[in-house]
C-alpha atoms as a PDB file:
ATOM      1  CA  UNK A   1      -2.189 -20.706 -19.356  1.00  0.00           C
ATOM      2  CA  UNK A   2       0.800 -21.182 -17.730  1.00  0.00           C
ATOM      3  CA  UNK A   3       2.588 -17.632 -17.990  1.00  0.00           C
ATOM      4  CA  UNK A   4      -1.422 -16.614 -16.646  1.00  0.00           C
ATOM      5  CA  UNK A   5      -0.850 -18.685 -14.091  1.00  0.00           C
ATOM      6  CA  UNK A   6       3.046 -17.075 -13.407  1.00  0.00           C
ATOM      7  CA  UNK A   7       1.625 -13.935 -13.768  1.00  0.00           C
ATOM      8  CA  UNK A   8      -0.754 -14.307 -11.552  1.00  0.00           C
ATOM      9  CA  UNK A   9       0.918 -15.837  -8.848  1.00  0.00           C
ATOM     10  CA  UNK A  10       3.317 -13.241  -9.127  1.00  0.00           C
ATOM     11  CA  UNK A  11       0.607 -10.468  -9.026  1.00  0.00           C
ATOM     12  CA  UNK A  12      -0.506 -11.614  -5.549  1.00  0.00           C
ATOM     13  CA  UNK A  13       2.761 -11.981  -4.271  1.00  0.00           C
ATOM     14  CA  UNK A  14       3.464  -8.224  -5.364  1.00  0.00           C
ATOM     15  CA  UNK A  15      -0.392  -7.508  -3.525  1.00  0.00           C
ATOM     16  CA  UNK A  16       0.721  -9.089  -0.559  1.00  0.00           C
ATOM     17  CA  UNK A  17       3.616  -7.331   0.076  1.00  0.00           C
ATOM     18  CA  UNK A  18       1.989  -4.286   0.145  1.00  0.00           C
ATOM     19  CA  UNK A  19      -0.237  -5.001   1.813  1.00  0.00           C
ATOM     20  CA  UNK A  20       2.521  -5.869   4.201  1.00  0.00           C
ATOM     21  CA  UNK A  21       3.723  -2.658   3.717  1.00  0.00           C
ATOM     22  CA  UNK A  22       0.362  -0.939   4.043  1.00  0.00           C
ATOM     23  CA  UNK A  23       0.238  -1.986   7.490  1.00  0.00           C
ATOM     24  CA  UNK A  24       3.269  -1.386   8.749  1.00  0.00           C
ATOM     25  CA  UNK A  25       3.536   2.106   7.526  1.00  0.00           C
ATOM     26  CA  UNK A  26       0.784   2.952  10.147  1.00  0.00           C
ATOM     27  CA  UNK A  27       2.143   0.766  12.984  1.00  0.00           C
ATOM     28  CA  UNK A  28       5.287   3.131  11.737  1.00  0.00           C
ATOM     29  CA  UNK A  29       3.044   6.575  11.973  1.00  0.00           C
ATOM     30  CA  UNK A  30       1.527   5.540  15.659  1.00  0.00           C
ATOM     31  CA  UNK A  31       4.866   4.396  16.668  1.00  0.00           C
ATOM     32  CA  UNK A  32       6.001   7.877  16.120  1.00  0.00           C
ATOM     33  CA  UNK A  33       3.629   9.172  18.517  1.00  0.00           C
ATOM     34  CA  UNK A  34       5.117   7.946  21.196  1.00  0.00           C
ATOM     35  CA  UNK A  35       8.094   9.676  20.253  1.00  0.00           C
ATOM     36  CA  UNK A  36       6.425  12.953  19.036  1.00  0.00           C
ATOM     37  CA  UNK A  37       2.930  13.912  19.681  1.00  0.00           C
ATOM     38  CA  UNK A  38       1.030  13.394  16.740  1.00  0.00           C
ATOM     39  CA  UNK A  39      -2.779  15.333  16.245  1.00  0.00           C
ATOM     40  CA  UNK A  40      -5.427  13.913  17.499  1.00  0.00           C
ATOM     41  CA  UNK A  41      -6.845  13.518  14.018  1.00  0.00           C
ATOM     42  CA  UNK A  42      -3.690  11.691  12.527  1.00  0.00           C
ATOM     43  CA  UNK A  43      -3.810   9.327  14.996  1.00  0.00           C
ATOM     44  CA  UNK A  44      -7.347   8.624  14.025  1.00  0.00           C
ATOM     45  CA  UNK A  45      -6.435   8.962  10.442  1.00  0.00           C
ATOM     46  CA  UNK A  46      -3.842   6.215  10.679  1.00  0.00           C
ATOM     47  CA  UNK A  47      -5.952   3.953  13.015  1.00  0.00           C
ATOM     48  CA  UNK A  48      -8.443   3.598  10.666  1.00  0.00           C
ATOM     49  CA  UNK A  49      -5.962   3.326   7.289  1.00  0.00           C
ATOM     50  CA  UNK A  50      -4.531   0.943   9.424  1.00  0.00           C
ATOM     51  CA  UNK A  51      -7.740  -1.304  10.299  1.00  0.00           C
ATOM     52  CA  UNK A  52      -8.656  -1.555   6.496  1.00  0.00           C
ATOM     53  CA  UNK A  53      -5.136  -2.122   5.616  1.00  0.00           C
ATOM     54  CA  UNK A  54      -5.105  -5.672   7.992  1.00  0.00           C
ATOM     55  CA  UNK A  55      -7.867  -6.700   6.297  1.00  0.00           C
ATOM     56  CA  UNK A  56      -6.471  -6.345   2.928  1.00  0.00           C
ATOM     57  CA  UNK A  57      -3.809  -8.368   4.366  1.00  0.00           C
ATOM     58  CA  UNK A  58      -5.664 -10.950   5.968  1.00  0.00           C
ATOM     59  CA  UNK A  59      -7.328 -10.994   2.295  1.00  0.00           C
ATOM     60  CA  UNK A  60      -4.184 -11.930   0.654  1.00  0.00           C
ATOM     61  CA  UNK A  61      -3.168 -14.116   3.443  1.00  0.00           C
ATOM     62  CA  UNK A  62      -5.895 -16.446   3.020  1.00  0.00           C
ATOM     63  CA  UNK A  63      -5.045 -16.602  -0.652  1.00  0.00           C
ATOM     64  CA  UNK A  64      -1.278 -16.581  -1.094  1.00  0.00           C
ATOM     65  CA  UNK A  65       0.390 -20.006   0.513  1.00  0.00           C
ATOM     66  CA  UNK A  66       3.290 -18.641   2.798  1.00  0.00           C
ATOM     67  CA  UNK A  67       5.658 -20.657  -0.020  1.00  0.00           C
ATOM     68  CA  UNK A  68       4.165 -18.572  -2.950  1.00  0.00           C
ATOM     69  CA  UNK A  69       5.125 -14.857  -0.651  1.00  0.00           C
ATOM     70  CA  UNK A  70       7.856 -12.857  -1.383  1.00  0.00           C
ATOM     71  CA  UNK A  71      10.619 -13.867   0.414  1.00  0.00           C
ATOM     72  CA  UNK A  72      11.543  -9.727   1.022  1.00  0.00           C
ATOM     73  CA  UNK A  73       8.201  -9.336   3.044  1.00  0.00           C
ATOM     74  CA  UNK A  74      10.581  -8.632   6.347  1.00  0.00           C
ATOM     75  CA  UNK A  75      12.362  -5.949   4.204  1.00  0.00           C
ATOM     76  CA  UNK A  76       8.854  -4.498   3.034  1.00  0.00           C
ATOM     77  CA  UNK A  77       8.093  -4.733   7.051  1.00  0.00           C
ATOM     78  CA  UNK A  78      11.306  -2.638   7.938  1.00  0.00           C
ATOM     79  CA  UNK A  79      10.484  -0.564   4.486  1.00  0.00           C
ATOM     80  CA  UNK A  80       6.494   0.143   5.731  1.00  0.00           C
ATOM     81  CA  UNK A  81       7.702   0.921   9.245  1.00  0.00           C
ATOM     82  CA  UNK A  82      10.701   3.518   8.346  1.00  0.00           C
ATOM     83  CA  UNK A  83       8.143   4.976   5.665  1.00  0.00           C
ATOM     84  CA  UNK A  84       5.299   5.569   8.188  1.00  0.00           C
ATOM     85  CA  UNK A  85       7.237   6.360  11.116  1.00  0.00           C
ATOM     86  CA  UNK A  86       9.838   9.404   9.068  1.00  0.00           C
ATOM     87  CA  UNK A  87       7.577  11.416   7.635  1.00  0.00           C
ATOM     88  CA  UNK A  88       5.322  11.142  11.128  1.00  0.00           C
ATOM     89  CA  UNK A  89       8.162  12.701  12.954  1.00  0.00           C
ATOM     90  CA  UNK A  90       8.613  15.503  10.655  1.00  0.00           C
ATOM     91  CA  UNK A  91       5.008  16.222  10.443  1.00  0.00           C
ATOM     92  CA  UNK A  92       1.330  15.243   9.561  1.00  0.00           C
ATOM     93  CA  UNK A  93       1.662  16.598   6.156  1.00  0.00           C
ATOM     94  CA  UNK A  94       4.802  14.514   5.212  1.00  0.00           C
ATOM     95  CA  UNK A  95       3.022  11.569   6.258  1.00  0.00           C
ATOM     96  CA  UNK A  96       0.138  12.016   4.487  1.00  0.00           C
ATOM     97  CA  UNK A  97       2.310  13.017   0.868  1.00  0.00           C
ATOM     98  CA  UNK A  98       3.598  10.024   1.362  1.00  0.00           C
ATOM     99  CA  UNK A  99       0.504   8.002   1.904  1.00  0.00           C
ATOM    100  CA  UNK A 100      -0.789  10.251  -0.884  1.00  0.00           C
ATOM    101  CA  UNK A 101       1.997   8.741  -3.024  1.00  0.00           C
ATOM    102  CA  UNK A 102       1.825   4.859  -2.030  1.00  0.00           C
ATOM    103  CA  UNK A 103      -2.001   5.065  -1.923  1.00  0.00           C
ATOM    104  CA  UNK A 104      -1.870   6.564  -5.792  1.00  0.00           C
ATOM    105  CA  UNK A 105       0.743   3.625  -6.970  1.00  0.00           C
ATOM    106  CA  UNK A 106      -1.703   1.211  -5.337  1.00  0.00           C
ATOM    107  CA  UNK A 107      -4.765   2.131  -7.174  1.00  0.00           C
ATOM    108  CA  UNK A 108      -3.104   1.754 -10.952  1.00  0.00           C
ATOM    109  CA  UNK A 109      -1.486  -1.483  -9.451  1.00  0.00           C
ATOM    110  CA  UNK A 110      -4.766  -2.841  -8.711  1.00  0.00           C
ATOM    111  CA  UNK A 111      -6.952  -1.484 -11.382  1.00  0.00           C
ATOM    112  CA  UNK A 112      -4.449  -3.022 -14.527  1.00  0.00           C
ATOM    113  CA  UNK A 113      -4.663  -6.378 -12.746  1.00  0.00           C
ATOM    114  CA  UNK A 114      -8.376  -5.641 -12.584  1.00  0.00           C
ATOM    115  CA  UNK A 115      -8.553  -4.711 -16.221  1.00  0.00           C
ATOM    116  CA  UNK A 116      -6.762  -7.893 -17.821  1.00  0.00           C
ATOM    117  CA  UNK A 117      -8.293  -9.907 -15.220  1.00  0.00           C
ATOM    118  CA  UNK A 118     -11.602  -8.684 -16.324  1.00  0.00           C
ATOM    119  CA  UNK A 119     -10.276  -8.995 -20.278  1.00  0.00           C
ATOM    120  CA  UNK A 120      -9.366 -12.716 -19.733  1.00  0.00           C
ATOM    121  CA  UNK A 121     -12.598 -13.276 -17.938  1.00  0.00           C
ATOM    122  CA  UNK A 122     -13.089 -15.844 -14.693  1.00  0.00           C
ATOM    123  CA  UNK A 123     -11.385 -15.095 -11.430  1.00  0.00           C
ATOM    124  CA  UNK A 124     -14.603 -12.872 -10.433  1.00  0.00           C
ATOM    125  CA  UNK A 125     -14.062 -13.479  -6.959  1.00  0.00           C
ATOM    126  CA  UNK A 126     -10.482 -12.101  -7.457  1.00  0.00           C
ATOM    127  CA  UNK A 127     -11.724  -9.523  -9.237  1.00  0.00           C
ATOM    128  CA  UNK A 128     -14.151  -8.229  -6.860  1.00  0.00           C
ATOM    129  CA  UNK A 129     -11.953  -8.528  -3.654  1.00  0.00           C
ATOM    130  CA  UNK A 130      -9.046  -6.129  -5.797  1.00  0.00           C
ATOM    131  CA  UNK A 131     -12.289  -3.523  -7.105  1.00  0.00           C
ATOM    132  CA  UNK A 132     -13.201  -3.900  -2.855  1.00  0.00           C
ATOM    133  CA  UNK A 133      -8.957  -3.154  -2.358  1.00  0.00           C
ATOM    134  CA  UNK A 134      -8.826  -0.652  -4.896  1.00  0.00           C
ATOM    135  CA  UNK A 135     -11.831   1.205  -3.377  1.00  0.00           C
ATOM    136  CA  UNK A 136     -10.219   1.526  -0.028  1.00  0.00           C
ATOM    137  CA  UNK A 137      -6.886   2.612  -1.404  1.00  0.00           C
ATOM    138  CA  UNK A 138      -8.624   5.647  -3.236  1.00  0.00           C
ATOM    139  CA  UNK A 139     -10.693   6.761  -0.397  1.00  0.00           C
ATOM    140  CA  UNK A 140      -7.164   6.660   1.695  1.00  0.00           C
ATOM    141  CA  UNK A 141      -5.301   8.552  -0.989  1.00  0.00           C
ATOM    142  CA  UNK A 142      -8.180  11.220  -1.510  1.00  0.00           C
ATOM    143  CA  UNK A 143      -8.322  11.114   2.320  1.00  0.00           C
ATOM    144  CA  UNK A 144      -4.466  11.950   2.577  1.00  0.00           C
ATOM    145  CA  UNK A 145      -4.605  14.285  -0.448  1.00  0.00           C
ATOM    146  CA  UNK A 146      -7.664  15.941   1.275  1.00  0.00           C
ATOM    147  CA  UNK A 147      -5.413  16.507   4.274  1.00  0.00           C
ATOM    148  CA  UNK A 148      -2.888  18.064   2.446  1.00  0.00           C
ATOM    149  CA  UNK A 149      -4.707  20.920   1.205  1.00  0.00           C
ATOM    150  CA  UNK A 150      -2.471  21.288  -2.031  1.00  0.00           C
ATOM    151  CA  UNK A 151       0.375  20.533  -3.400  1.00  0.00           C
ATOM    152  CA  UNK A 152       3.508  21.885  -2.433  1.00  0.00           C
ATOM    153  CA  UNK A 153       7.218  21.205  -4.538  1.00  0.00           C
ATOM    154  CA  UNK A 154       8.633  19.220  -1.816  1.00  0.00           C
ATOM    155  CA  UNK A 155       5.776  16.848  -1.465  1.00  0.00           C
ATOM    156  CA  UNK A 156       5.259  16.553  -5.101  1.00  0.00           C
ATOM    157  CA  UNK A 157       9.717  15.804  -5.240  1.00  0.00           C
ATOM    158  CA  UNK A 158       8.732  13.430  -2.375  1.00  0.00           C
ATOM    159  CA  UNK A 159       5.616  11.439  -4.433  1.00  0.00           C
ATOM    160  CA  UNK A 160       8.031  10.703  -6.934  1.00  0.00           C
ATOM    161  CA  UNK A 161      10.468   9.360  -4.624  1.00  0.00           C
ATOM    162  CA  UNK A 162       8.000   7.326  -2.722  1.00  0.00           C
ATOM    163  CA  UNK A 163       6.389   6.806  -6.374  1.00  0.00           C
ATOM    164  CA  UNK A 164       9.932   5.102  -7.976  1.00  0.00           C
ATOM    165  CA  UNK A 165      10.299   3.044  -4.678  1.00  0.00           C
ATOM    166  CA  UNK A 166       6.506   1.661  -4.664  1.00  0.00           C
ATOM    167  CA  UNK A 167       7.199   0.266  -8.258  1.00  0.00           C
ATOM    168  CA  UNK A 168      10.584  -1.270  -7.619  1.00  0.00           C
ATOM    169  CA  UNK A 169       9.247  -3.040  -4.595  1.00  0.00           C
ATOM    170  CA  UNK A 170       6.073  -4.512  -6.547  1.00  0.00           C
ATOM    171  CA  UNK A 171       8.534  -5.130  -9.454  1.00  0.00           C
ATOM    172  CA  UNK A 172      10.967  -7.279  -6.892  1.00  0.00           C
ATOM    173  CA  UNK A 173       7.850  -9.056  -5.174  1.00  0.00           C
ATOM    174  CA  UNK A 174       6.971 -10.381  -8.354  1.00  0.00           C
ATOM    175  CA  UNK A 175      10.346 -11.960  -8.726  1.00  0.00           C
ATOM    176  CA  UNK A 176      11.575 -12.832  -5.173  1.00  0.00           C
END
């Protein structure tokens, strides 16, 4: 149906701008190691986030015509790159909450667009590359939350920051 069809389009527009995101919150992170030693094992941490998060993109590239994109992706570029490169300059564990907190919006994202997808039935290819998405996006946040080693009040004040600010920016990329 049409409104499908409007929802969909508007679905992947919202997926490819975080993917967008995605990556540039870990070009964000590394940048911040040139400016502040980060661990040996963050670096590593956000090289490989990073690797899986290009593909994702490269995913949605294929799929999404540029004209069908939201037109904020060089806002969710700037957004990414502040929200990787911050917290990396206070600290592994603020950058980690806060890939925690994306990585957790990302997963429900995914897995309701998985769920009606699956309820209206077709789009199995769809299907399978957002279950392959969603995958990766768990293993990051149980990576991050792993990390962590609990939960503290400021990271948990922090989640829902980063938490409010995930869904307003898949909320706009549906529109714009």
């Amino acid at each position: 149906t049409i409104g499908a069809d409007r929802w969909l389009r508007g679905e992947l527009s919202s997926n490819h701008a975080g993917e967008t995101g995605a990556v540039w919150i870990y070009i964000g992170a590394l940048l911040a190691g040139h400016l502040r030693p980060l661990p040996e094992e963050t670096r590593a941490f956000c090289e490989e986030h990073l690797q899986a998060e290009a593909e994702h993109l490269q995913a949605f590239n294929r799929l999404l015509p540029p004209g069908e994109r939201s037109a904020l992706v060089p806002v969710w570029r700037l957004a990414g790159l502040l929200l990787g490169l911050v917290p990396s300059l206070l600290g592994p564990q603020a950058l980690y909450s806060t890939v925690e907190a994306v990585e957790t919006f990302v997963e429900g994202h995914y897995s309701a667009q998985i769920r009606r997808l699956q309820a209206e039935g077709g789009c199995w290819n769809l299907v399978r590359l957002l279950q392959l998405c969603c995958e990766d996006e768990a293993h990051h946040r149980e990576d991050a939350r792993r990390r962590l080693g609990g939960p503290s009040a400021a990271g948990e004040a922090w989640a829902a920051v980063v938490g409010m600010g995930s869904r307003a920016a898949a909320q706009a990329s549906r529109i714009m």
